[in-house]
C-alpha atoms as a PDB file:
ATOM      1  CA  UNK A   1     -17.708   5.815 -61.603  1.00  0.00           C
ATOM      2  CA  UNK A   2     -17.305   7.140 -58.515  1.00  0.00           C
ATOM      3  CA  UNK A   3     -19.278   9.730 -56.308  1.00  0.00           C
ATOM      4  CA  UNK A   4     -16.749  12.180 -55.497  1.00  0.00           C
ATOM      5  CA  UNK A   5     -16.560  13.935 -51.940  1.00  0.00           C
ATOM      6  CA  UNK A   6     -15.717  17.209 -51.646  1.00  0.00           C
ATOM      7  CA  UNK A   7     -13.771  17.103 -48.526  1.00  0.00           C
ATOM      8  CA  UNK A   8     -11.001  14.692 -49.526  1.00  0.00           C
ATOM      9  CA  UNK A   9      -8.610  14.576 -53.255  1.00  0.00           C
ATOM     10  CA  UNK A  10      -9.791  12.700 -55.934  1.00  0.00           C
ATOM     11  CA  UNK A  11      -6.509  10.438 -54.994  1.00  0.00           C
ATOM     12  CA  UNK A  12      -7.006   9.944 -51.631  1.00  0.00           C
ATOM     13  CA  UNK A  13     -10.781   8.527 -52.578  1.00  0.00           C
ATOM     14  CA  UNK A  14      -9.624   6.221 -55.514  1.00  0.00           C
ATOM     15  CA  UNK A  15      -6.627   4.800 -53.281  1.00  0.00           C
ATOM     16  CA  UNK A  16      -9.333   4.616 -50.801  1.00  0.00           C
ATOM     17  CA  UNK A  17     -11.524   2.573 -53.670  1.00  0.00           C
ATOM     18  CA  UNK A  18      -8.488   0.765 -54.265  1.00  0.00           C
ATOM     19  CA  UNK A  19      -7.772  -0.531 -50.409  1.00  0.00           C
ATOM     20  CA  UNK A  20     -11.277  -1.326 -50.031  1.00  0.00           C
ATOM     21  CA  UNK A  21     -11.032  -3.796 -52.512  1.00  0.00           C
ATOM     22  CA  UNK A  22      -8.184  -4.810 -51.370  1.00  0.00           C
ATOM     23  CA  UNK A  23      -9.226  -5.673 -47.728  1.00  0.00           C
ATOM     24  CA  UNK A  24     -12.398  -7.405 -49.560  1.00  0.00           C
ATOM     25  CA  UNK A  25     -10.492 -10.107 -51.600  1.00  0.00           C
ATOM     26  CA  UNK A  26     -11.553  -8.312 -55.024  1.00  0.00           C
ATOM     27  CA  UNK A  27      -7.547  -7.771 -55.111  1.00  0.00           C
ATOM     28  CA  UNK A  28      -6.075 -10.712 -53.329  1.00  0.00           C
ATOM     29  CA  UNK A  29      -2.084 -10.097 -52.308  1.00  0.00           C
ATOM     30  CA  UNK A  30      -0.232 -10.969 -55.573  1.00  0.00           C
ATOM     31  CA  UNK A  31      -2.319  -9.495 -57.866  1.00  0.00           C
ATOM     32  CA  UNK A  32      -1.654  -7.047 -60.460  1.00  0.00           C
ATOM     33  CA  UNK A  33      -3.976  -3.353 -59.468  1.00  0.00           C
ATOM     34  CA  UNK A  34      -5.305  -1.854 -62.603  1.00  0.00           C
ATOM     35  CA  UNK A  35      -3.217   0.324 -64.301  1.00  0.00           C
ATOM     36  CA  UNK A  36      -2.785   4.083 -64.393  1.00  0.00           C
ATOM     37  CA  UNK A  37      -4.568   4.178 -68.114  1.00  0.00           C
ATOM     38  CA  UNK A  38      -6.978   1.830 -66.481  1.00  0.00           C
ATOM     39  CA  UNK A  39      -7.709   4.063 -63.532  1.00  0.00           C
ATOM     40  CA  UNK A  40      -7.789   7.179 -65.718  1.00  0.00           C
ATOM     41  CA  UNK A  41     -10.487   5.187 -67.324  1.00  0.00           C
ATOM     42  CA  UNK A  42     -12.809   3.537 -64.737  1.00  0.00           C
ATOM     43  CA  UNK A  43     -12.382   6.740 -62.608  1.00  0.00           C
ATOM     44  CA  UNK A  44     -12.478   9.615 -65.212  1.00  0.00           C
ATOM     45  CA  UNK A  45      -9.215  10.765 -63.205  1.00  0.00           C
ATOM     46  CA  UNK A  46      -5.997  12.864 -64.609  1.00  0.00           C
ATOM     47  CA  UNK A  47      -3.118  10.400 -65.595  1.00  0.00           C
ATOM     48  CA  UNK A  48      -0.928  12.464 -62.722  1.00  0.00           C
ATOM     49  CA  UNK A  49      -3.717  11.832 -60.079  1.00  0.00           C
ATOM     50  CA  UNK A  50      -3.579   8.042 -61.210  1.00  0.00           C
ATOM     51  CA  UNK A  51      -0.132   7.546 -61.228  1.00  0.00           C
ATOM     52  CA  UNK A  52      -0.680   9.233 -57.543  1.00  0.00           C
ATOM     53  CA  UNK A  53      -2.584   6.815 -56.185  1.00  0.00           C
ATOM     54  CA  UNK A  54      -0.247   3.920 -57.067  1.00  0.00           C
ATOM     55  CA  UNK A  55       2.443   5.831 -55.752  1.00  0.00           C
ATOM     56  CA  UNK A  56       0.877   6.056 -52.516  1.00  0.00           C
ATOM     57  CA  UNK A  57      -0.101   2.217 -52.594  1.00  0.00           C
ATOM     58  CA  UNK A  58       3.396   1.518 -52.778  1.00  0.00           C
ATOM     59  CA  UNK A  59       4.451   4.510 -50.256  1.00  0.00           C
ATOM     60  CA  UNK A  60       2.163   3.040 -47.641  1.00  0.00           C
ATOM     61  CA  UNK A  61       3.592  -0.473 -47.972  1.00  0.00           C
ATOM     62  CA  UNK A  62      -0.075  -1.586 -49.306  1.00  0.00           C
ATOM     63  CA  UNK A  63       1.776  -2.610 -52.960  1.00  0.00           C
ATOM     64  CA  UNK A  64       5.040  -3.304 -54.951  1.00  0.00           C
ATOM     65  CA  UNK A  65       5.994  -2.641 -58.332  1.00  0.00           C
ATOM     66  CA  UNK A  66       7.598  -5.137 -60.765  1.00  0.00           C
ATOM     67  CA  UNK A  67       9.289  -2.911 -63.368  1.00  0.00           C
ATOM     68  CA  UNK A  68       7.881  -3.438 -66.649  1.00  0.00           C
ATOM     69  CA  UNK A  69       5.218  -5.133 -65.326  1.00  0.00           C
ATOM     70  CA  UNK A  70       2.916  -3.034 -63.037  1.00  0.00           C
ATOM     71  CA  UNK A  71       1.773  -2.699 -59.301  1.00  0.00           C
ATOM     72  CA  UNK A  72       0.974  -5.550 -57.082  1.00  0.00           C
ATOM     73  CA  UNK A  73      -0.920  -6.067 -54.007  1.00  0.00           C
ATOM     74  CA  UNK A  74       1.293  -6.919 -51.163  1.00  0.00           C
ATOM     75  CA  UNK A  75       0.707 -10.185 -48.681  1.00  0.00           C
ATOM     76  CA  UNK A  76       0.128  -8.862 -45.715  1.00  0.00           C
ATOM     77  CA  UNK A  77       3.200 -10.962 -43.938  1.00  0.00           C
ATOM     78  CA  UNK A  78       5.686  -9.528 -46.870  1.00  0.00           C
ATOM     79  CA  UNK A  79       8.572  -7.348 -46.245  1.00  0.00           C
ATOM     80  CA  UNK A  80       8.161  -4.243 -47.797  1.00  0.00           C
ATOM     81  CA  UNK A  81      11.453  -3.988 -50.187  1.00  0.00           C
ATOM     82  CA  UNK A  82      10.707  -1.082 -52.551  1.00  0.00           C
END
């Protein structure tokens, strides 16, 4: 769980979670994020606020879907395509 901050969206802190992990090599670039049930469960988060953060991921060029499949981190020296 996570120990929520009142000044910034639940969101904005579990993409923030998310990128940390990231940058540390828990997530190396290939590798599939957890899921929006699985980030409704590890974070006690909505399924709309999950679904959010992915979004966002992908928005900010930080990850890439594969349809069918799930989200991705991006290497860093990829194009962003989607």
């Amino acid at each position: 769980m996570i120990e929520w901050r009142t000044n910034a969206p639940k969101w904005v802190q579990v993409a923030d979670v998310l990128k940390a992990r990231i940058a540390d090599g828990t997530y190396p670039p290939d590798t599939q994020l957890p899921s929006q049930h699985q980030l409704v469960e590890e974070f006690g988060i909505a399924p709309n606020t999950a679904q959010k953060v992915l979004t966002r991921l992908r928005e900010e060029g930080t990850a890439y879907s594969v349809r069918g499949v799930g989200t991705f981190v991006r290497p860093a020296d990829a194009p962003q395509t989607d």
